[in-house]
PDB file of N, CA and C in Angstrom:
ATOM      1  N   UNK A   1      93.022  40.036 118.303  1.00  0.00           N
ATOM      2  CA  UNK A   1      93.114  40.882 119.471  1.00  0.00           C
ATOM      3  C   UNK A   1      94.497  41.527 119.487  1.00  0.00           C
ATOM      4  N   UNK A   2      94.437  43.027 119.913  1.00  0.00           N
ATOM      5  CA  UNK A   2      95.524  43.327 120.189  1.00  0.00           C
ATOM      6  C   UNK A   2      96.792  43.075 120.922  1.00  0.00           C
ATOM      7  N   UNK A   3      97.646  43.231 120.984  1.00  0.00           N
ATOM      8  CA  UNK A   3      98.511  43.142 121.974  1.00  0.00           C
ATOM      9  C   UNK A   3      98.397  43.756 123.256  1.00  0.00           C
ATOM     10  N   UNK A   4      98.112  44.888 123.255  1.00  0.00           N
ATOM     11  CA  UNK A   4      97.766  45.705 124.166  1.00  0.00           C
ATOM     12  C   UNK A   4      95.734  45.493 125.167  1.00  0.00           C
ATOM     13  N   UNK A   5      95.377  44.778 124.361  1.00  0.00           N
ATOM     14  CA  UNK A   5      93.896  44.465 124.668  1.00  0.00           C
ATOM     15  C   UNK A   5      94.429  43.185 125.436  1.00  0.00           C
ATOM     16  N   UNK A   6      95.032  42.087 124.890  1.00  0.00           N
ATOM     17  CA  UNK A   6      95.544  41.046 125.385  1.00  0.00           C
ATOM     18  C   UNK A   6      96.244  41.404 126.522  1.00  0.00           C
ATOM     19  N   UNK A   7      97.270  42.303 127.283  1.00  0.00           N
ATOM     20  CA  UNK A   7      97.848  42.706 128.412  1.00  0.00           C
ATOM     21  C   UNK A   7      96.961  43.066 129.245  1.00  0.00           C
ATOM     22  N   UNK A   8      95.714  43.921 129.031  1.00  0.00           N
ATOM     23  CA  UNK A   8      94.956  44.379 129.624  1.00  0.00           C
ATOM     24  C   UNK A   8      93.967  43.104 130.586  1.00  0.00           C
ATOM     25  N   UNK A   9      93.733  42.708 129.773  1.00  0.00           N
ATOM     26  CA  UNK A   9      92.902  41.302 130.054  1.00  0.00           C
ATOM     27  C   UNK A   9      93.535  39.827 130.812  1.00  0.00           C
ATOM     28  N   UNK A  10      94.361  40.160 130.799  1.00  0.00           N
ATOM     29  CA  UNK A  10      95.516  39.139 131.700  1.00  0.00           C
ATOM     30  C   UNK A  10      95.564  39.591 132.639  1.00  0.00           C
ATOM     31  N   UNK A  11      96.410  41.059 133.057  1.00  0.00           N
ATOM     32  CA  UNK A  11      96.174  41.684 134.201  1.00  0.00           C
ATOM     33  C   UNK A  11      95.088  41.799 135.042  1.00  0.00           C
ATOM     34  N   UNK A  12      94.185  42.139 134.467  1.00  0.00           N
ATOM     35  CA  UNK A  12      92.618  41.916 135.529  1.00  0.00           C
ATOM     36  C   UNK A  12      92.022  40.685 135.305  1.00  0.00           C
ATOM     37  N   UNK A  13      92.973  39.591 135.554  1.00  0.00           N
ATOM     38  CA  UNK A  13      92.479  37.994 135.577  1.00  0.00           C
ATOM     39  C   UNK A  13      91.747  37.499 134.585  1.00  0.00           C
ATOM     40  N   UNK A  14      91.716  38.348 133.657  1.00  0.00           N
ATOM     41  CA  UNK A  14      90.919  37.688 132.866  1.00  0.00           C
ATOM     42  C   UNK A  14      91.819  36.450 132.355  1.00  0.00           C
ATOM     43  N   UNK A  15      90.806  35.562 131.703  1.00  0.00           N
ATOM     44  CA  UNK A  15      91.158  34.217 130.676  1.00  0.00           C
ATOM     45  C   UNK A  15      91.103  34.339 129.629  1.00  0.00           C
ATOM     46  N   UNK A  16      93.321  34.255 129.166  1.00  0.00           N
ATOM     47  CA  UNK A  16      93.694  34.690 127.443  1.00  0.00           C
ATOM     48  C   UNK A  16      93.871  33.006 127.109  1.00  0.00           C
ATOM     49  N   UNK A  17      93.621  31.742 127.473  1.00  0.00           N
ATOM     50  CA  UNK A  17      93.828  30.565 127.144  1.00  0.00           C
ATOM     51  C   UNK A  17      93.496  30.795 125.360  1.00  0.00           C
ATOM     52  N   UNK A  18      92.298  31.092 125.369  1.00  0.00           N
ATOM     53  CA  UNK A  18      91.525  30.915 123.849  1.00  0.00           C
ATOM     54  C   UNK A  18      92.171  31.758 122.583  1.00  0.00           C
ATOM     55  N   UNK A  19      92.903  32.530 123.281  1.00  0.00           N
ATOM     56  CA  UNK A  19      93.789  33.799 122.099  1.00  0.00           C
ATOM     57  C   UNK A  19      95.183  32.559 122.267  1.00  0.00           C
ATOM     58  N   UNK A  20      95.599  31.907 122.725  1.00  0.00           N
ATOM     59  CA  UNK A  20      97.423  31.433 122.592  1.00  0.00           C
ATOM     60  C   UNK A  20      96.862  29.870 121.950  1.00  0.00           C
ATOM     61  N   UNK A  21      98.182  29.814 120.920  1.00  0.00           N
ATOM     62  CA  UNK A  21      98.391  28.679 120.441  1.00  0.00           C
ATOM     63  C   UNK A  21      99.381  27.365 121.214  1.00  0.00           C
ATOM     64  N   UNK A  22      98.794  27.039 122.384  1.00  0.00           N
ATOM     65  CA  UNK A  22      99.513  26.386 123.662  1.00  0.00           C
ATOM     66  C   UNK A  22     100.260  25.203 122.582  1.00  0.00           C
ATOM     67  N   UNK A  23     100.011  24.619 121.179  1.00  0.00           N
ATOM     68  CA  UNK A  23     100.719  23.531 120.657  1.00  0.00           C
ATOM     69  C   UNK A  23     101.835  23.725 120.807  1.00  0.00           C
ATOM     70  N   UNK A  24     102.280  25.202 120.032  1.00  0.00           N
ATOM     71  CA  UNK A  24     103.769  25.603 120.040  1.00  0.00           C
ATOM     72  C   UNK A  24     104.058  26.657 120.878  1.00  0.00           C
ATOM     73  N   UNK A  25     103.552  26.522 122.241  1.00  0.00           N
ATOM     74  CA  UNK A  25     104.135  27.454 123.268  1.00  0.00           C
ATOM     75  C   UNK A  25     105.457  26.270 123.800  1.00  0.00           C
ATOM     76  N   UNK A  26     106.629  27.202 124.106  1.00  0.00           N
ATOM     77  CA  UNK A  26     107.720  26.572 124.621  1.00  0.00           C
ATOM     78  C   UNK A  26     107.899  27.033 126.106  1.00  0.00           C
ATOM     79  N   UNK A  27     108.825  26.180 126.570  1.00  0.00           N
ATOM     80  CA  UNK A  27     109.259  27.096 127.802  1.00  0.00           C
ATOM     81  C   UNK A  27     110.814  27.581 127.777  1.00  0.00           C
ATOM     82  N   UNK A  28     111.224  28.511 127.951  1.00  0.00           N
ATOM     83  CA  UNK A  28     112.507  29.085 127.326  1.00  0.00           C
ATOM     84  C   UNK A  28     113.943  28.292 128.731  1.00  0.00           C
ATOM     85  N   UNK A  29     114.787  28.464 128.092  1.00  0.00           N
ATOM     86  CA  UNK A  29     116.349  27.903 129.054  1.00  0.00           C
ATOM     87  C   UNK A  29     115.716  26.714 130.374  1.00  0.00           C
ATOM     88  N   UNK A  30     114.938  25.717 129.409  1.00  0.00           N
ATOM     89  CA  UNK A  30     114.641  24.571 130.318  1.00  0.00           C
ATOM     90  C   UNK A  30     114.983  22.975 129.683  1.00  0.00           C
ATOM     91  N   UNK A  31     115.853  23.319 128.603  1.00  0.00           N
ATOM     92  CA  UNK A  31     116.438  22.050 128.409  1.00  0.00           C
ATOM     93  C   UNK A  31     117.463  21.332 129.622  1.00  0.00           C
ATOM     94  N   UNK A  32     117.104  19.927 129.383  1.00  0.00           N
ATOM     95  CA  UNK A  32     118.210  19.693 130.664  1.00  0.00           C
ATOM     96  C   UNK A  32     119.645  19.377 130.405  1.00  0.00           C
ATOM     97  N   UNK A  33     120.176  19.933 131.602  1.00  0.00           N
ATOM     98  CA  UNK A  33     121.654  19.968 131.341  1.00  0.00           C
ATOM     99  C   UNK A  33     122.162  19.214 132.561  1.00  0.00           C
ATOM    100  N   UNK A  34     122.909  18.245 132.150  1.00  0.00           N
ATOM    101  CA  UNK A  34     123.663  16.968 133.147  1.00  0.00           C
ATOM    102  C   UNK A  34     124.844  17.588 134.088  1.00  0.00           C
ATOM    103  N   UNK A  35     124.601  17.473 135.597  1.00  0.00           N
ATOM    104  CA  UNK A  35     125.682  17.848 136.106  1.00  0.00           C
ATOM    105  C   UNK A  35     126.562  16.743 137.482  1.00  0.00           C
ATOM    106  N   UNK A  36     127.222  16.843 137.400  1.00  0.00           N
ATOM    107  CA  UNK A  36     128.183  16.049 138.451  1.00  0.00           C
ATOM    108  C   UNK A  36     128.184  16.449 139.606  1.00  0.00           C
ATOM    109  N   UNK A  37     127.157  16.049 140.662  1.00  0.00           N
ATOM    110  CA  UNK A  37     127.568  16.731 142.080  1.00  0.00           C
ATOM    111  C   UNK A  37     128.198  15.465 142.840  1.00  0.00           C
ATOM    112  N   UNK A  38     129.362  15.570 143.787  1.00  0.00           N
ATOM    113  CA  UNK A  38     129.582  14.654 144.681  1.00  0.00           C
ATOM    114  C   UNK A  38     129.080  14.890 146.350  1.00  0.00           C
ATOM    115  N   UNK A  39     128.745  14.347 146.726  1.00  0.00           N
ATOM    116  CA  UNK A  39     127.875  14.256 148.246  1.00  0.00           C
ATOM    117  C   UNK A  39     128.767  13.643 149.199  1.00  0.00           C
ATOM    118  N   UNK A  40     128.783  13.685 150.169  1.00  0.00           N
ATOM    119  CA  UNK A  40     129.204  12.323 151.339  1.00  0.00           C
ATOM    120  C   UNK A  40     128.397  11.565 151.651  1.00  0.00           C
ATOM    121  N   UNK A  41     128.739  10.689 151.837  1.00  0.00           N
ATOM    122  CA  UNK A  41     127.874   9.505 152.208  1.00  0.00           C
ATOM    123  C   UNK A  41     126.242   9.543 153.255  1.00  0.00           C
ATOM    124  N   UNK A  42     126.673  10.826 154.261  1.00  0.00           N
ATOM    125  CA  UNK A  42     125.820  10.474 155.161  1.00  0.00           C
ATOM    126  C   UNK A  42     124.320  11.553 154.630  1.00  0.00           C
ATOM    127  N   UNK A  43     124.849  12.575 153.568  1.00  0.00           N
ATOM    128  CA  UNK A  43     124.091  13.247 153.345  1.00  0.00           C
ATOM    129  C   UNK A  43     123.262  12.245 151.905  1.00  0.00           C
ATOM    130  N   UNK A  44     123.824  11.877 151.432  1.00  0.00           N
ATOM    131  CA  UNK A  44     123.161  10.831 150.314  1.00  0.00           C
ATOM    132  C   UNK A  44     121.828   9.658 151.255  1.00  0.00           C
ATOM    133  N   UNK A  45     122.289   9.835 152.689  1.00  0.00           N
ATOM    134  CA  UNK A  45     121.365   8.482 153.026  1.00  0.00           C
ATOM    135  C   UNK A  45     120.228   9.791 153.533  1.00  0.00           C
ATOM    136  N   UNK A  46     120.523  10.890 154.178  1.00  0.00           N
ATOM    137  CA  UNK A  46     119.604  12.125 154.223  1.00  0.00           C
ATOM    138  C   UNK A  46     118.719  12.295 153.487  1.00  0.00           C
ATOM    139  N   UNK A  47     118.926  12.532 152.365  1.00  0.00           N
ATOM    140  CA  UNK A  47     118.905  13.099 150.864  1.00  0.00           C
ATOM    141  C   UNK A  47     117.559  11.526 150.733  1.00  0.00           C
ATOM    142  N   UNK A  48     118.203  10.013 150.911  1.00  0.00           N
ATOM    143  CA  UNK A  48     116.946   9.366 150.505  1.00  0.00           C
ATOM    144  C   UNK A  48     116.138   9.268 150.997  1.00  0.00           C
ATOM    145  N   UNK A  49     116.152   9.410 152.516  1.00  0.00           N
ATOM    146  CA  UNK A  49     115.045   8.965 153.794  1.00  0.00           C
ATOM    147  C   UNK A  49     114.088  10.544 153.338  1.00  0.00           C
ATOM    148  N   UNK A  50     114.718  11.591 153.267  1.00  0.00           N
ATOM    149  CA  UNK A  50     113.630  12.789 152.703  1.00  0.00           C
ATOM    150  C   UNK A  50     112.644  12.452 152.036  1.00  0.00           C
ATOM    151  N   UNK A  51     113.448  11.877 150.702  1.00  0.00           N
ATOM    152  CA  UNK A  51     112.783  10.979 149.078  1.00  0.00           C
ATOM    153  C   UNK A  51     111.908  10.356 149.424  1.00  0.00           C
ATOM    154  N   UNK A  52     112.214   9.027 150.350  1.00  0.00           N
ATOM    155  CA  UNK A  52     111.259   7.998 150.604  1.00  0.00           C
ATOM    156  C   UNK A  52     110.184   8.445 151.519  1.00  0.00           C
ATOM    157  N   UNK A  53     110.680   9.416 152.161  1.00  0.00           N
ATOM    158  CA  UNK A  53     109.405  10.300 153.169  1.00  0.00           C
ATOM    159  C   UNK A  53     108.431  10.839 152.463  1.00  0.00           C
ATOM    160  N   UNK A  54     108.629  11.614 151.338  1.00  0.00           N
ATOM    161  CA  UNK A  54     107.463  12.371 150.366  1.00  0.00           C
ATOM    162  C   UNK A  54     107.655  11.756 149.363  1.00  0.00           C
ATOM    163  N   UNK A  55     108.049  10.659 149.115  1.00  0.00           N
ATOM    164  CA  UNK A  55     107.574   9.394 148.121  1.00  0.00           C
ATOM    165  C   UNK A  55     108.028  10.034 146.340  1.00  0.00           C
ATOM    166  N   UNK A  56     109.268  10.790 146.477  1.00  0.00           N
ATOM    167  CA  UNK A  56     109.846  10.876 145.264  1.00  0.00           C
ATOM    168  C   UNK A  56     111.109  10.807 145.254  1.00  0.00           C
ATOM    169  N   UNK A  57     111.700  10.770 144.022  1.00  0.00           N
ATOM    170  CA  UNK A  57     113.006  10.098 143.653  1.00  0.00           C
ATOM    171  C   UNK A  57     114.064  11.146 144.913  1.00  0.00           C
ATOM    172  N   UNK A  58     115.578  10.926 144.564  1.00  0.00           N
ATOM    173  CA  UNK A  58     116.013  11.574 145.366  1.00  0.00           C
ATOM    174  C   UNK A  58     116.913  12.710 144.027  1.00  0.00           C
ATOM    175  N   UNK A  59     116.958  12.416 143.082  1.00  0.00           N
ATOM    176  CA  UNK A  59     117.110  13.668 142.090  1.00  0.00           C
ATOM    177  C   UNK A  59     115.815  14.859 142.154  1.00  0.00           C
ATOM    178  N   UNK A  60     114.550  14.247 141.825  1.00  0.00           N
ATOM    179  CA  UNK A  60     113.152  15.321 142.253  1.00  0.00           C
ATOM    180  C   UNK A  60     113.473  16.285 143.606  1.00  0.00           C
ATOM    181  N   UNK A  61     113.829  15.636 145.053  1.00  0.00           N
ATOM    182  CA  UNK A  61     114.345  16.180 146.164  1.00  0.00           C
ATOM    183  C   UNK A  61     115.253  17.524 145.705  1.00  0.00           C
ATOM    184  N   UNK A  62     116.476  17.127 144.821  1.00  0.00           N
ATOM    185  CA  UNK A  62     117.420  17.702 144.845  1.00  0.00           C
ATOM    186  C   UNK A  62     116.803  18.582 143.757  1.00  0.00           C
ATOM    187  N   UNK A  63     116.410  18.462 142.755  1.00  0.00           N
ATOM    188  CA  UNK A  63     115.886  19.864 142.099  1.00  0.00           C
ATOM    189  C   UNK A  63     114.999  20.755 142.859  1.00  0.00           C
ATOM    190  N   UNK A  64     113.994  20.398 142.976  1.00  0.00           N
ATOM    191  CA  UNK A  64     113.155  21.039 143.996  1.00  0.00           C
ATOM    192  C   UNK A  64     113.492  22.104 145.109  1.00  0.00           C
ATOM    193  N   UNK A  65     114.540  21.411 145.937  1.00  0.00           N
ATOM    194  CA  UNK A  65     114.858  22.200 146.940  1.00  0.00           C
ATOM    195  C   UNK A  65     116.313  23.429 146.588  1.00  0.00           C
ATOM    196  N   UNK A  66     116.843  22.710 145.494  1.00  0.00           N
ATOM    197  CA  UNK A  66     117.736  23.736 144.528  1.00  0.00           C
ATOM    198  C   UNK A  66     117.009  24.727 144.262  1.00  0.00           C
ATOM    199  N   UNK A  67     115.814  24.524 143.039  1.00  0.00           N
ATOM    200  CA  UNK A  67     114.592  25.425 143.032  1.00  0.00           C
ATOM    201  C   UNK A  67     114.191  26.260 143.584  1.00  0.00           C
ATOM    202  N   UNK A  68     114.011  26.144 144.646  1.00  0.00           N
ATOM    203  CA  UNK A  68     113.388  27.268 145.998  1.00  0.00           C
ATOM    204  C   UNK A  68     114.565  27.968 146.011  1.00  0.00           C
ATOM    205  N   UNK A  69     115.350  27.478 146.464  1.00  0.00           N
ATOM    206  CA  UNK A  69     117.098  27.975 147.230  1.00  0.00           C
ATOM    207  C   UNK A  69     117.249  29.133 146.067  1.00  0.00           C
ATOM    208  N   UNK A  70     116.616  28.782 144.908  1.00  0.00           N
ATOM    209  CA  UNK A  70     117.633  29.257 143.210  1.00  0.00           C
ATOM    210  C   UNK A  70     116.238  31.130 143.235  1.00  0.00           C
ATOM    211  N   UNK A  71     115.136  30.099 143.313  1.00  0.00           N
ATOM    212  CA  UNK A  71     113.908  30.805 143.259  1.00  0.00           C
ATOM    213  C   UNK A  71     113.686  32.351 144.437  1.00  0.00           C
ATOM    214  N   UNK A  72     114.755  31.850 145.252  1.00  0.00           N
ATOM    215  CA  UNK A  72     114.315  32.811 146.290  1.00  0.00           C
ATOM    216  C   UNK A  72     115.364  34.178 146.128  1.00  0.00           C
ATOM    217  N   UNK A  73     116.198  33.691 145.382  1.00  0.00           N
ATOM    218  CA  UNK A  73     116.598  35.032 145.322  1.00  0.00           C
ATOM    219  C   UNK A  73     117.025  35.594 143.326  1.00  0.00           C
ATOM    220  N   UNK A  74     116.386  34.782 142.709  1.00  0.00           N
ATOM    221  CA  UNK A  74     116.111  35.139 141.423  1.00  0.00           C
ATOM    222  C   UNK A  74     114.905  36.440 141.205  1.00  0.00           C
ATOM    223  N   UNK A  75     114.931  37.422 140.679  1.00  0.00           N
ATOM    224  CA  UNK A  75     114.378  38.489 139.838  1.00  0.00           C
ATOM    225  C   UNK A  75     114.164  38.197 138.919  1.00  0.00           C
TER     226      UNK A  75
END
């Protein structure tokens, strides 16, 4: 299939699953990279009661809501 047949067909919803080789599809600038944030205390106990409220870690919390924050004004 073309390239251009393939654009076409994505755009009007169609399903290109069966044309891509998903083994070696990557996802691009998503290696992880370790960073040092320091908090105060009272926002760290914030930060877990959130966690323990929707029953995930309190790093998941903190990406997530980075995410949105990052997401909302990314192009």
């Amino acid at each position: 299939m073309k390239a251009k047949d393939l654009d076409k067909l994505f755009d009007s919803g169609g399903n290109i699953s069966k044309y891509l080789d998903l083994a070696r599809a990557k996802r691009t600038n998503e290696e992880p990279k370790r960073v040092n944030v320091d908090f105060p205390a009272w926002m760290i106990h914030s930060l877990d009661k959130e966690a323990d409220r929707l029953g995930v870690t309190r790093q998941s919390i903190i990406k997530v809501w980075i995410s949105e924050r990052l997401g909302s004004r990314h192009t």
